[in-house]
C-alpha atoms as a PDB file:
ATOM      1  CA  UNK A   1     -12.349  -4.259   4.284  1.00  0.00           C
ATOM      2  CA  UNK A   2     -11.313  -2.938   1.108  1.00  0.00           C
ATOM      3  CA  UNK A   3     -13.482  -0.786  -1.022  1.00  0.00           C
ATOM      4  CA  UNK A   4     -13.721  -1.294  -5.105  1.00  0.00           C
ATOM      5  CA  UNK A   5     -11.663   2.262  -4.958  1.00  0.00           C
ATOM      6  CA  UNK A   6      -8.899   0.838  -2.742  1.00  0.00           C
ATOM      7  CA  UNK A   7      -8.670  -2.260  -4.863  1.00  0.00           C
ATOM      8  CA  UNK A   8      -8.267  -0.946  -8.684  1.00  0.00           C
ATOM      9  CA  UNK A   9      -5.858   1.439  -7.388  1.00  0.00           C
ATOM     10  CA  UNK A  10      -3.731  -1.522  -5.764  1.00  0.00           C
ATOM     11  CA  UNK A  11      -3.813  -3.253  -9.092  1.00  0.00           C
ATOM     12  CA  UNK A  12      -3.048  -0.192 -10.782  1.00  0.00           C
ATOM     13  CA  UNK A  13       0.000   0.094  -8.817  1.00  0.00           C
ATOM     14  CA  UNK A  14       0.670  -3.338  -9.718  1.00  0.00           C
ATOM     15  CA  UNK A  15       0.036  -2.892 -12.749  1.00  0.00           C
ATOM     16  CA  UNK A  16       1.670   0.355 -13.975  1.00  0.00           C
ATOM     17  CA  UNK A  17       4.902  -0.455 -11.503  1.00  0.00           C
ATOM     18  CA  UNK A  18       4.178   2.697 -10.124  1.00  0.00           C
ATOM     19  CA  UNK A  19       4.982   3.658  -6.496  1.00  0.00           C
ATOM     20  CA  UNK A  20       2.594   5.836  -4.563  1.00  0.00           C
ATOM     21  CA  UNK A  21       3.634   9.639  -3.983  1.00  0.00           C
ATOM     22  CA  UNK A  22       5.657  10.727  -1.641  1.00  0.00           C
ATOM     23  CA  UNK A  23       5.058  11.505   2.048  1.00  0.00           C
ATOM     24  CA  UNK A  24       1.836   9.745   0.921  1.00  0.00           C
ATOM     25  CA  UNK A  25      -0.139   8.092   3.891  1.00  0.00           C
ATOM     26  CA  UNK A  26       0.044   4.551   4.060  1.00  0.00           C
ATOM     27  CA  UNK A  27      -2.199   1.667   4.638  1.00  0.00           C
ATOM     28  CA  UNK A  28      -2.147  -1.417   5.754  1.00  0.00           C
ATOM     29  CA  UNK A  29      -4.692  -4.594   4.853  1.00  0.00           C
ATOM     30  CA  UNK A  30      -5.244  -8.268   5.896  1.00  0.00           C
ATOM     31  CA  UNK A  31      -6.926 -10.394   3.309  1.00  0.00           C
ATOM     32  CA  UNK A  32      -6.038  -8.586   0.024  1.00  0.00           C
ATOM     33  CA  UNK A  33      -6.237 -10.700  -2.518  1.00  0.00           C
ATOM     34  CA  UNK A  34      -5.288  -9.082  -6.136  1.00  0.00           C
ATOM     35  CA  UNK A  35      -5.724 -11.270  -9.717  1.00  0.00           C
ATOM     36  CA  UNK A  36      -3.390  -9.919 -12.792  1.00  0.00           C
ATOM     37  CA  UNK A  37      -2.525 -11.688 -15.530  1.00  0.00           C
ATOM     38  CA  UNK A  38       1.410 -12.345 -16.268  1.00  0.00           C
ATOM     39  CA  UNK A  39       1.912 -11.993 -13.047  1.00  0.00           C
ATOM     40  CA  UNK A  40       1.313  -9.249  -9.881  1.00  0.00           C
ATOM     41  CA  UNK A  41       4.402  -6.413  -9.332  1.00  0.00           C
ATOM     42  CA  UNK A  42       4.530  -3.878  -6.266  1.00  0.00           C
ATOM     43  CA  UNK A  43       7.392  -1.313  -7.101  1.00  0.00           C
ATOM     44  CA  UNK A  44       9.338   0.821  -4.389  1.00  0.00           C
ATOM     45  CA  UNK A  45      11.157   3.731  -5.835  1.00  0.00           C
ATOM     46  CA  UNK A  46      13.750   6.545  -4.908  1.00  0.00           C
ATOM     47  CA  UNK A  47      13.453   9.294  -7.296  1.00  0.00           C
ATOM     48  CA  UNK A  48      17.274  10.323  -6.082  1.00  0.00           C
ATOM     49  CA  UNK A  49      18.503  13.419  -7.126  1.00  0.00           C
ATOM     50  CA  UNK A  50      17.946  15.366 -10.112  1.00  0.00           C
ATOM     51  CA  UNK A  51      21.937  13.713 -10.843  1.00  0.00           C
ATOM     52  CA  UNK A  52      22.078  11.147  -8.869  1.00  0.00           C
ATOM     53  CA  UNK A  53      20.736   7.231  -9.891  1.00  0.00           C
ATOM     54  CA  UNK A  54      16.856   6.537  -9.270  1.00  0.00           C
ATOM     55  CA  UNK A  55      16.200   3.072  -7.639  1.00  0.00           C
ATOM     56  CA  UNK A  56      13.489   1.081  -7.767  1.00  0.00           C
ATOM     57  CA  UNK A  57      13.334  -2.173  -5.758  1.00  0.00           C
ATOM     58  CA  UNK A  58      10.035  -4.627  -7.302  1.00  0.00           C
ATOM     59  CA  UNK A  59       8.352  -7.739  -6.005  1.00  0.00           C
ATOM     60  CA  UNK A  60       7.375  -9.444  -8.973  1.00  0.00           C
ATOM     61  CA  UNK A  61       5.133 -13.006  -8.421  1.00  0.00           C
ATOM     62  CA  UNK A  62       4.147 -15.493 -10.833  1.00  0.00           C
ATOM     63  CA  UNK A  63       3.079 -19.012 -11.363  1.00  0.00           C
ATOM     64  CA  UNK A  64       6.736 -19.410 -11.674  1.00  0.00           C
ATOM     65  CA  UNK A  65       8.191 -17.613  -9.294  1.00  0.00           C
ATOM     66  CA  UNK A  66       8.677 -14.745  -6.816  1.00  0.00           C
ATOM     67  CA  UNK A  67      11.418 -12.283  -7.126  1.00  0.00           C
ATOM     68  CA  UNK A  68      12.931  -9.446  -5.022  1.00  0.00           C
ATOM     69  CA  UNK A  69      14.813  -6.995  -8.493  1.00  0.00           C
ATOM     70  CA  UNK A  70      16.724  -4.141  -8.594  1.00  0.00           C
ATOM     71  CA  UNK A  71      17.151  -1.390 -11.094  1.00  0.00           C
ATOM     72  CA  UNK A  72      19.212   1.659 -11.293  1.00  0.00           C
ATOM     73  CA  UNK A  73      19.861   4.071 -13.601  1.00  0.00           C
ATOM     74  CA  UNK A  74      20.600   8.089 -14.123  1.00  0.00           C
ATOM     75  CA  UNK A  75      17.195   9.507 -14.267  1.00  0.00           C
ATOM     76  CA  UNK A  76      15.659   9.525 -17.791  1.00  0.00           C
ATOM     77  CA  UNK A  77      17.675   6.602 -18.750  1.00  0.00           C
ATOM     78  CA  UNK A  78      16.108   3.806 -21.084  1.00  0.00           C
ATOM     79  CA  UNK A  79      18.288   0.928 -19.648  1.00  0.00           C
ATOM     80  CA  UNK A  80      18.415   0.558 -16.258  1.00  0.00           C
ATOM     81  CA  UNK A  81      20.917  -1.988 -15.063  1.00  0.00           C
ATOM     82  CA  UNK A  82      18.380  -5.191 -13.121  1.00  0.00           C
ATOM     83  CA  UNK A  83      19.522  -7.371 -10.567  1.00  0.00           C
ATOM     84  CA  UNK A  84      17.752  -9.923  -9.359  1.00  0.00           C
ATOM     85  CA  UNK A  85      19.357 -10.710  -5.826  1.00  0.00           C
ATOM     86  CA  UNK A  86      16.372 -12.906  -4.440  1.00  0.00           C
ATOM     87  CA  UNK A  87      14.183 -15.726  -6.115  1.00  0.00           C
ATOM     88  CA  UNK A  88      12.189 -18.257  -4.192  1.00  0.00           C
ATOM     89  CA  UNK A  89      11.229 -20.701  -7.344  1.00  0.00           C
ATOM     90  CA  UNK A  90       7.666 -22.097  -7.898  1.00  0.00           C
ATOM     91  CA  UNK A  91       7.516 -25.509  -6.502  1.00  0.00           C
ATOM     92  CA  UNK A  92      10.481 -24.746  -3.636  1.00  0.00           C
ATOM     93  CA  UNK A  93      10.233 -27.633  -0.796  1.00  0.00           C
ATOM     94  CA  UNK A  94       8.213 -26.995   2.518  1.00  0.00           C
ATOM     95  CA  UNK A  95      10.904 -25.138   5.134  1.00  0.00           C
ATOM     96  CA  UNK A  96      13.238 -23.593   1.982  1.00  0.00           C
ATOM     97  CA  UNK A  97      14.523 -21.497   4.026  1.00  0.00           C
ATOM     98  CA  UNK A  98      14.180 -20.599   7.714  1.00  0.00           C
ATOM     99  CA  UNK A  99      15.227 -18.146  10.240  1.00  0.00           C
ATOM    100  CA  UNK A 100      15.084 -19.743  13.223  1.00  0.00           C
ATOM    101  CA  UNK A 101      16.345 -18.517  16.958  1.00  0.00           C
ATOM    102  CA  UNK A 102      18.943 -21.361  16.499  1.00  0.00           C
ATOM    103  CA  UNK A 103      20.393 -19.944  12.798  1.00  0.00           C
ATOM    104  CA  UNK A 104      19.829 -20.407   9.123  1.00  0.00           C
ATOM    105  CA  UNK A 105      17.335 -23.687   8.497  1.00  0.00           C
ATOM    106  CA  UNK A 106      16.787 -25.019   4.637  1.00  0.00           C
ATOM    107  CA  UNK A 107      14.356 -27.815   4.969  1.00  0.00           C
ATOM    108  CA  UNK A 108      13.992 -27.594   8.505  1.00  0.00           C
ATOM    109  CA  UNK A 109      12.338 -25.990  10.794  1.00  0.00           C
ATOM    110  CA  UNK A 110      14.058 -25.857  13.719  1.00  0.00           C
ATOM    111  CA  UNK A 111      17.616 -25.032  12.855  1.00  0.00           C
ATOM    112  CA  UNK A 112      20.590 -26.689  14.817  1.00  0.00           C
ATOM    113  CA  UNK A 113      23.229 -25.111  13.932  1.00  0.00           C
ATOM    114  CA  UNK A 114      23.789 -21.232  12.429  1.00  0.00           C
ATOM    115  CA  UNK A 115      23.519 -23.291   9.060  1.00  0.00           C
ATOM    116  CA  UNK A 116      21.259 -26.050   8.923  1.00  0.00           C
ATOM    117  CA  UNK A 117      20.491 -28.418   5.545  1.00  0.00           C
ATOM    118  CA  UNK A 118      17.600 -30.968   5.740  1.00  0.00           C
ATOM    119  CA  UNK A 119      16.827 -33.415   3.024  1.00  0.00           C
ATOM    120  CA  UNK A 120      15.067 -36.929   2.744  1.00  0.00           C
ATOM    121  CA  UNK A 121      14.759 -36.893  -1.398  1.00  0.00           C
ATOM    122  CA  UNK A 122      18.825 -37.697  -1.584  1.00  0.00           C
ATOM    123  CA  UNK A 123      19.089 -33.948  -2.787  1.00  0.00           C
ATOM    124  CA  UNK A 124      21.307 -32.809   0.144  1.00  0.00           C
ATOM    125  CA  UNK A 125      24.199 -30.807  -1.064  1.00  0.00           C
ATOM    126  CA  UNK A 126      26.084 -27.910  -0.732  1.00  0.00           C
ATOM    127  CA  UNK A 127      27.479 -26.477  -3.830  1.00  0.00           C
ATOM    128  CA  UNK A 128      30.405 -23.199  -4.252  1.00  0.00           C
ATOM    129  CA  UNK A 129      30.771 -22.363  -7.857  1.00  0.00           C
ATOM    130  CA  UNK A 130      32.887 -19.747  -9.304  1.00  0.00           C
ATOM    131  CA  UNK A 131      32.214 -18.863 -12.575  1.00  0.00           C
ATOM    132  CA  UNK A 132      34.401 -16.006 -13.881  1.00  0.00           C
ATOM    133  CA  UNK A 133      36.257 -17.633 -16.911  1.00  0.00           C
ATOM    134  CA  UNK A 134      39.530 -16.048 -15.687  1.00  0.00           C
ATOM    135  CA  UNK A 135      41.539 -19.363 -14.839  1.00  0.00           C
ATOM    136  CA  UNK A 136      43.288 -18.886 -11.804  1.00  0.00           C
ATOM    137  CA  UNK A 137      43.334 -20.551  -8.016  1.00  0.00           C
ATOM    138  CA  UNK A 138      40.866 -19.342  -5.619  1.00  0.00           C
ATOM    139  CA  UNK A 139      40.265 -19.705  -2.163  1.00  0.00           C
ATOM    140  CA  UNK A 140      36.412 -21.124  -2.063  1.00  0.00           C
ATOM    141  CA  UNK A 141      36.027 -22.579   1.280  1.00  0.00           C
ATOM    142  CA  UNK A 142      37.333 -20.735   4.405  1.00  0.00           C
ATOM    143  CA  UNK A 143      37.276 -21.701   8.073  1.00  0.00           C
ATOM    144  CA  UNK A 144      38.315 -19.078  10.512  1.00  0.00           C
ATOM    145  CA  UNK A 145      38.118 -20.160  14.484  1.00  0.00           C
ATOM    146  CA  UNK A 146      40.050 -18.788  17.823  1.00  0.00           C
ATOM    147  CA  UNK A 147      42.059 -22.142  17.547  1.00  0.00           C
ATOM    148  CA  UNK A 148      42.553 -25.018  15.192  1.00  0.00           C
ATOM    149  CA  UNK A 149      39.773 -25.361  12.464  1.00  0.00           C
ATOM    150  CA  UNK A 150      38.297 -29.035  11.566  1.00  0.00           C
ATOM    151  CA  UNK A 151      36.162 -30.887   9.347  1.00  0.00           C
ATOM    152  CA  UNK A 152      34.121 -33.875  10.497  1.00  0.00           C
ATOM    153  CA  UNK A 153      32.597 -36.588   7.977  1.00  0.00           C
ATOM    154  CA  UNK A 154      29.838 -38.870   9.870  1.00  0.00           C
ATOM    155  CA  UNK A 155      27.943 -41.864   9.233  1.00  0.00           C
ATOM    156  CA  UNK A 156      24.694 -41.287  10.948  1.00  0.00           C
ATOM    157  CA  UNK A 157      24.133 -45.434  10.817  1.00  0.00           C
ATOM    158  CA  UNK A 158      26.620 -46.699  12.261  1.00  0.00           C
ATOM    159  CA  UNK A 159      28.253 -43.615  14.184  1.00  0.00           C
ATOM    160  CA  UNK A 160      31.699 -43.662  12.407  1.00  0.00           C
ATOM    161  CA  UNK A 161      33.432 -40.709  11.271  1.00  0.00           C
ATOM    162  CA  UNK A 162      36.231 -39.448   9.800  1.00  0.00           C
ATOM    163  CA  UNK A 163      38.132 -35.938  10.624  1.00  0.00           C
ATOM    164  CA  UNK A 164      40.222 -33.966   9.480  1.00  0.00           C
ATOM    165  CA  UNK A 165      42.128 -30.516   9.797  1.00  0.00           C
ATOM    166  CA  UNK A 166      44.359 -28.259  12.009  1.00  0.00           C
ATOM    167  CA  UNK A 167      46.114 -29.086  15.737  1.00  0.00           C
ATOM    168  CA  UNK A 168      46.977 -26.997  17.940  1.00  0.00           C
ATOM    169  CA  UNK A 169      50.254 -27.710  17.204  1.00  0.00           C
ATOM    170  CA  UNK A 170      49.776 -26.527  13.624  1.00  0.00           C
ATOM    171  CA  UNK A 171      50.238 -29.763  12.075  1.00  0.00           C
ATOM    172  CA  UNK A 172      47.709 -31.298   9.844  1.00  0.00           C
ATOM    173  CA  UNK A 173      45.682 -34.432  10.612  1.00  0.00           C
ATOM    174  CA  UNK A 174      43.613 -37.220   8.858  1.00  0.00           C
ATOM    175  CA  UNK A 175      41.734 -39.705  12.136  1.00  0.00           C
ATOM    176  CA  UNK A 176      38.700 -41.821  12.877  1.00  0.00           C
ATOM    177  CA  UNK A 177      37.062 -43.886  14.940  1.00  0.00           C
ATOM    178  CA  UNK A 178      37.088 -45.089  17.151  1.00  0.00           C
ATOM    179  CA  UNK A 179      38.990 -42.931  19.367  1.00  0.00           C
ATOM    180  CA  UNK A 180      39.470 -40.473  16.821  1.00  0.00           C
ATOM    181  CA  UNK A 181      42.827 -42.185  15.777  1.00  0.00           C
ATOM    182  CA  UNK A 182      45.487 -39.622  13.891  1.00  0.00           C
ATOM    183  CA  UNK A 183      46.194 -42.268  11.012  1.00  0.00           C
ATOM    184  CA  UNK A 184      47.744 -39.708   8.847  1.00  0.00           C
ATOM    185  CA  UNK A 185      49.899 -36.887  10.316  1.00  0.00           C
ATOM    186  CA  UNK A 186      51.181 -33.895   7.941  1.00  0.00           C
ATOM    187  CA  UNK A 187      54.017 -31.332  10.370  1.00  0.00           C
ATOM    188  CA  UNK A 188      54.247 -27.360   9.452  1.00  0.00           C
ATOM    189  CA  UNK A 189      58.152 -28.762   8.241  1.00  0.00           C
ATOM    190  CA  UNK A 190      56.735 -31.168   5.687  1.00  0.00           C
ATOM    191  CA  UNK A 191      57.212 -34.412   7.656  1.00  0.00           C
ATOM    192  CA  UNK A 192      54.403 -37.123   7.279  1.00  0.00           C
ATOM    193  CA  UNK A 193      53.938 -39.798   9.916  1.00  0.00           C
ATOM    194  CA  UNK A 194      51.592 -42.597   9.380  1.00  0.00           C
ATOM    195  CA  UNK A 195      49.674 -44.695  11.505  1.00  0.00           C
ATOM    196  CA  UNK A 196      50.306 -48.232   9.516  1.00  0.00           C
ATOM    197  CA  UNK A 197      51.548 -49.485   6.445  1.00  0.00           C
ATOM    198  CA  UNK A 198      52.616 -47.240   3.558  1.00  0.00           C
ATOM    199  CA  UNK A 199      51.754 -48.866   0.004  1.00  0.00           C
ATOM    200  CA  UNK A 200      53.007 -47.408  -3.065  1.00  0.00           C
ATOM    201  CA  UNK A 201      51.318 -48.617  -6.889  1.00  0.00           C
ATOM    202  CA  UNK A 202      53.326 -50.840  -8.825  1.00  0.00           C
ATOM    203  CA  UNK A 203      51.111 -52.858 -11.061  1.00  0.00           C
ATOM    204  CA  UNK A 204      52.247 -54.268 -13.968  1.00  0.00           C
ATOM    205  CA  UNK A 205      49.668 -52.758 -16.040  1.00  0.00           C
ATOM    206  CA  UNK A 206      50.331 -49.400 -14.773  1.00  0.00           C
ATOM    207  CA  UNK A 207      53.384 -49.213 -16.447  1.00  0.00           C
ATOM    208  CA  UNK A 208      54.865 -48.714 -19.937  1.00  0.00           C
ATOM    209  CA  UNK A 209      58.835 -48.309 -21.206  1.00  0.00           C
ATOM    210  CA  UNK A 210      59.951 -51.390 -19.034  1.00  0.00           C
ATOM    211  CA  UNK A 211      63.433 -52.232 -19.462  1.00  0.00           C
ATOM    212  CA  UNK A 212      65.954 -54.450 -17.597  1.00  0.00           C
ATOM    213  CA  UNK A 213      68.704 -53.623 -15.538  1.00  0.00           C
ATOM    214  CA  UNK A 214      72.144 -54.824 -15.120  1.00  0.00           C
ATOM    215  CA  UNK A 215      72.624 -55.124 -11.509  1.00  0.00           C
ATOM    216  CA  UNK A 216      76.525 -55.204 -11.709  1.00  0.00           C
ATOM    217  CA  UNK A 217      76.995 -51.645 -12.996  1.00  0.00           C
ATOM    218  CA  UNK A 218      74.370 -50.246 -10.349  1.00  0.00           C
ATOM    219  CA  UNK A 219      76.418 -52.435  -7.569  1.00  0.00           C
ATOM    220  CA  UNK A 220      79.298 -50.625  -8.726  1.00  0.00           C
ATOM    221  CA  UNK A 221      76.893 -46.910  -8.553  1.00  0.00           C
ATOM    222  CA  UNK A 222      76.087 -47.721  -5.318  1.00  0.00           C
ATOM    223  CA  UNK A 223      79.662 -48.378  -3.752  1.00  0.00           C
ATOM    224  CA  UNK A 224      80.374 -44.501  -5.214  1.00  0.00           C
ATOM    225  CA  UNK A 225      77.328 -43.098  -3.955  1.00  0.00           C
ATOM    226  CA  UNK A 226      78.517 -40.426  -1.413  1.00  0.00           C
ATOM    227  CA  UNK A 227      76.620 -41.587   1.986  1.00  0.00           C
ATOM    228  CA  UNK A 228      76.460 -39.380   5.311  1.00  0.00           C
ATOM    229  CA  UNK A 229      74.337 -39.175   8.456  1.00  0.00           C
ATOM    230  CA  UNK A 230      72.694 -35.360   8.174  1.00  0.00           C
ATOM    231  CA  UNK A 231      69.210 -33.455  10.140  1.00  0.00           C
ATOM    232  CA  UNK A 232      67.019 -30.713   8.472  1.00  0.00           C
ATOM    233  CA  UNK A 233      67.767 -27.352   9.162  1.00  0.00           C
ATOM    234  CA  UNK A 234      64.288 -26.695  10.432  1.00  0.00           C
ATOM    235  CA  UNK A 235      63.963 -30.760  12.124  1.00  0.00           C
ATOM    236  CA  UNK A 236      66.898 -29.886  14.164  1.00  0.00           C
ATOM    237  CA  UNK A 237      68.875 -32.991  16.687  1.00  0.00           C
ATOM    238  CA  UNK A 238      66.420 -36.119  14.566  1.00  0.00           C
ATOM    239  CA  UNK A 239      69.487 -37.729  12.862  1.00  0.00           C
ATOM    240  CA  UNK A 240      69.152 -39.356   9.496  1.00  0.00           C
ATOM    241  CA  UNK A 241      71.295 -41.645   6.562  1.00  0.00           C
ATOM    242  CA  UNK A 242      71.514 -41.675   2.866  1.00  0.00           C
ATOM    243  CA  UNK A 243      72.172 -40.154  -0.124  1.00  0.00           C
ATOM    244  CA  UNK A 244      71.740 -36.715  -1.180  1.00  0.00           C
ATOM    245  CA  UNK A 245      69.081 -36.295  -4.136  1.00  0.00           C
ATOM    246  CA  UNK A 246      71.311 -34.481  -6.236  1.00  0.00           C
ATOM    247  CA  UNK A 247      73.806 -37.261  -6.004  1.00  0.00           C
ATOM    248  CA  UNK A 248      71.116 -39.881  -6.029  1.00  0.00           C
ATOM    249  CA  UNK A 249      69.833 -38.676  -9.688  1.00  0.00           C
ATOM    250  CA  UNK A 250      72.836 -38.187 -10.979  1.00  0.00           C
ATOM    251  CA  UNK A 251      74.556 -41.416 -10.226  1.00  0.00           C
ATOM    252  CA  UNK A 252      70.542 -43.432 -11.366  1.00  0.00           C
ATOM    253  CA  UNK A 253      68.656 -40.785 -13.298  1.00  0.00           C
ATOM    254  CA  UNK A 254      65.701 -41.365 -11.646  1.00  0.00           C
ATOM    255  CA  UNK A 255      62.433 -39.529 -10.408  1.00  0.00           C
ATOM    256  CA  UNK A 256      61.072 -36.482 -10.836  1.00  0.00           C
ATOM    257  CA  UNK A 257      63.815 -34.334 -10.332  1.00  0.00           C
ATOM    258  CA  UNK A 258      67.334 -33.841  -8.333  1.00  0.00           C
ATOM    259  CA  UNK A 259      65.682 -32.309  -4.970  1.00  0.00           C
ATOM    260  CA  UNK A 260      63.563 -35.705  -3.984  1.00  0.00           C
ATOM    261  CA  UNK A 261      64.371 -39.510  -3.543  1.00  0.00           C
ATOM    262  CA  UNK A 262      60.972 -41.270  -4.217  1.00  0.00           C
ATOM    263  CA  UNK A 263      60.934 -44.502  -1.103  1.00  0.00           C
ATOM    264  CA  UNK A 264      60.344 -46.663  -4.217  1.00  0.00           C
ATOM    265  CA  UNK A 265      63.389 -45.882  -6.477  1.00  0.00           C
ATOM    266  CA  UNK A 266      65.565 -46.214  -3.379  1.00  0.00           C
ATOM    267  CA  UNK A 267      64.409 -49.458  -3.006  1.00  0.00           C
ATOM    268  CA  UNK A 268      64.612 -50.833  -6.609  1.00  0.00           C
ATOM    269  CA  UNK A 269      68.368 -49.768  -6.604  1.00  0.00           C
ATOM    270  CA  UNK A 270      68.538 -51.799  -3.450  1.00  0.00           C
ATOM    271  CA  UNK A 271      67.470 -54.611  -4.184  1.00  0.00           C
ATOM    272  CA  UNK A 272      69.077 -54.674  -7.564  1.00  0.00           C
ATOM    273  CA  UNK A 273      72.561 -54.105  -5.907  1.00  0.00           C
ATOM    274  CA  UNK A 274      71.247 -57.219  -3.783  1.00  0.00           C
ATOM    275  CA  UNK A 275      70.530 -59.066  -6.523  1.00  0.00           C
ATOM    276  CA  UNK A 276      74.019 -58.582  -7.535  1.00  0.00           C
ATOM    277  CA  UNK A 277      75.770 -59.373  -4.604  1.00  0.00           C
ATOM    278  CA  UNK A 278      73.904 -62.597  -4.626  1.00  0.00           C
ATOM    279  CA  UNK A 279      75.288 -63.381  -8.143  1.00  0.00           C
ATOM    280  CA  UNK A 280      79.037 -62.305  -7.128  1.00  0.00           C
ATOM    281  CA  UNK A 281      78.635 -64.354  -4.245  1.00  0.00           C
ATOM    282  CA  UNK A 282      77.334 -67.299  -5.997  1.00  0.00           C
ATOM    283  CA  UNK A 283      80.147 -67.331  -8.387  1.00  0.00           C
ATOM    284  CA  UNK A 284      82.255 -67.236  -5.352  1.00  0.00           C
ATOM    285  CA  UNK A 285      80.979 -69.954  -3.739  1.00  0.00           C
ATOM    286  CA  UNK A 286      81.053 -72.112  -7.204  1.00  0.00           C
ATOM    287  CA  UNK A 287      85.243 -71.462  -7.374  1.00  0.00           C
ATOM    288  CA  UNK A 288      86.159 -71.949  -3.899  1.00  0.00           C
ATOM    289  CA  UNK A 289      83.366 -75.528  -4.013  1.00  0.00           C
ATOM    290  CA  UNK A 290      86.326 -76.464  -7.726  1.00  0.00           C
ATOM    291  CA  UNK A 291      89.427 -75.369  -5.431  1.00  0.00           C
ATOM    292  CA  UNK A 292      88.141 -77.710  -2.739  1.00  0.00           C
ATOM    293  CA  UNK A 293      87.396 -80.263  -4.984  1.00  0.00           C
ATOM    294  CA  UNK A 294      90.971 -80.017  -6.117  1.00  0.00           C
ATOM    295  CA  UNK A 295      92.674 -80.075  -3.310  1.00  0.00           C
ATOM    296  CA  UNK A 296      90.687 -82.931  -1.878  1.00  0.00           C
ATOM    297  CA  UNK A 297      91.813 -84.785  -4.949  1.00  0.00           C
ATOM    298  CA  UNK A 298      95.595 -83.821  -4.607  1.00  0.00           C
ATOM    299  CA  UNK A 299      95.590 -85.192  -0.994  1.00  0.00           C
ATOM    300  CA  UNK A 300      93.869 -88.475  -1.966  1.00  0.00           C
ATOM    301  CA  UNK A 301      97.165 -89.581  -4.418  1.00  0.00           C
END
């Protein structure tokens, strides 16, 4: 048990943020109990050297809160520079934060993984924010493994999932369930292989600056458009056909610029060199339908 002597000189401690001296013995007590207003602080201190920085670590509790600070400063000085690198706020849920033989638990008790977040209030989240103002890319979330790295997205309900990440191939992958199907495929080289249809927006209302096109000129585009079967340098003996995207944009003008052939434009000159061809060929039809007619009509007198 405490005597009256052992407890006003705790409190003065607390009180006074004042560290006992020294090589001074210490005690340890079950039970004590210590009421301050504002709040109840137990200072630890390193005097340092008579040059070097004196640091004082503090456990400060209130109503509010309890926090782990840190101050350090030249000896004698008036502002001491305060961290405070651990806060456990009133009010925090039952299992904040656990250290379990299984890893890190927050709102759980029994950890199942080396990081393990438990909610049932819809609060769930994990959050990285960086908040220097510099703006600049940064590298927020990193996965390192002895082999490919993935990400798995589950619904607990119904058992579906979604993943996503590295092979061990290098490529890139997007699959679900079942059978963890690789519907979208991304190679080192750039290539992209999907599992079913690819569907590009064209709405009506998406788009603004609509003109018409005359489908005779771009036939005659398209008969000069240099064609040639060619491979990627780095895709090596898989043979391909078309147009070059410098030649491409310069013969149409269009996309974003004279290194890419969006699927879509190439289409739309397609089928407007179609269209053409259909008109040509209708004309055709019409005159050699009046020079049959003709002749039928010469060989009837």
């Amino acid at each position: 048990m405490l005597s009256r002597t052992d407890v006003v000189a705790i409190a003065m401690v607390a009180g006074t943020g004042l560290a006992a001296p020294l090589g001074a013995q210490t005690v340890f007590y079950d039970n004590v109990v210590i009421d301050k207003p504002f709040g109840t602080t137990f200072s630890f201190r390193d005097p340092g050297s008579s040059e070097g920085p004196m640091a004082t670590w503090t456990l400060d509790a209130t109503l509010a809160s309890l926090s782990v600070l840190r101050s350090a400063a030249p000896v004698g000085s008036p502002n001491p520079a305060v961290s405070t690198p651990f806060i456990i706020a009133g009010g925090a849920p039952n299992s904040l934060l656990v250290l379990g033989s299984g890893g890190i638990g927050s709102g759980i008790g029994t950890p199942q993984a080396s990081f393990h977040v438990l909610r049932s209030d819809s609060s769930a989240q994990i959050r990285i924010e960086e908040s220097n103002r510099l703006i600049q890319s940064r590298n927020l979330l990193r996965l390192l493994n002895n082999g490919p790295s993935t990400l798995r997205l589950e619904d607990k309900v119904t058992g579906q999932f979604w993943a996503f990440g590295a092979l061990s191939n290098g490529n890139f992958f997007v699959g679900s369930t079942p059978g963890l199907n690789q519907g979208f495929m991304l190679s080192t080289t750039g290539d992209v292989t999907i599992g079913g249809t690819l569907t590009q927006g064209s709405d009506r209302n998406s788009k603004q600056a609509i003109e018409p096109v005359d489908g005779a000129a771009l036939l005659e585009r398209v008969a000069r458009l240099p064609l040639a079967t060619w491979e990627y340098k780095d895709a090596a003996g898989v043979r391909h056909l078309g147009p070059m995207a410098q030649d491409f944009v310069a013969e149409f003008g269009l996309g974003a610029d004279d290194k890419h052939i969006a699927p879509g434009d190439a289409a739309g000159v397609s089928l407007a060199a179609i269209q053409a061809l259909k008109g040509e060929n209708d004309a055709l039809r019409d005159r050699l339908a009046a020079i049959e007619a003709q002749v039928t009509a010469l060989a009837a007198r």
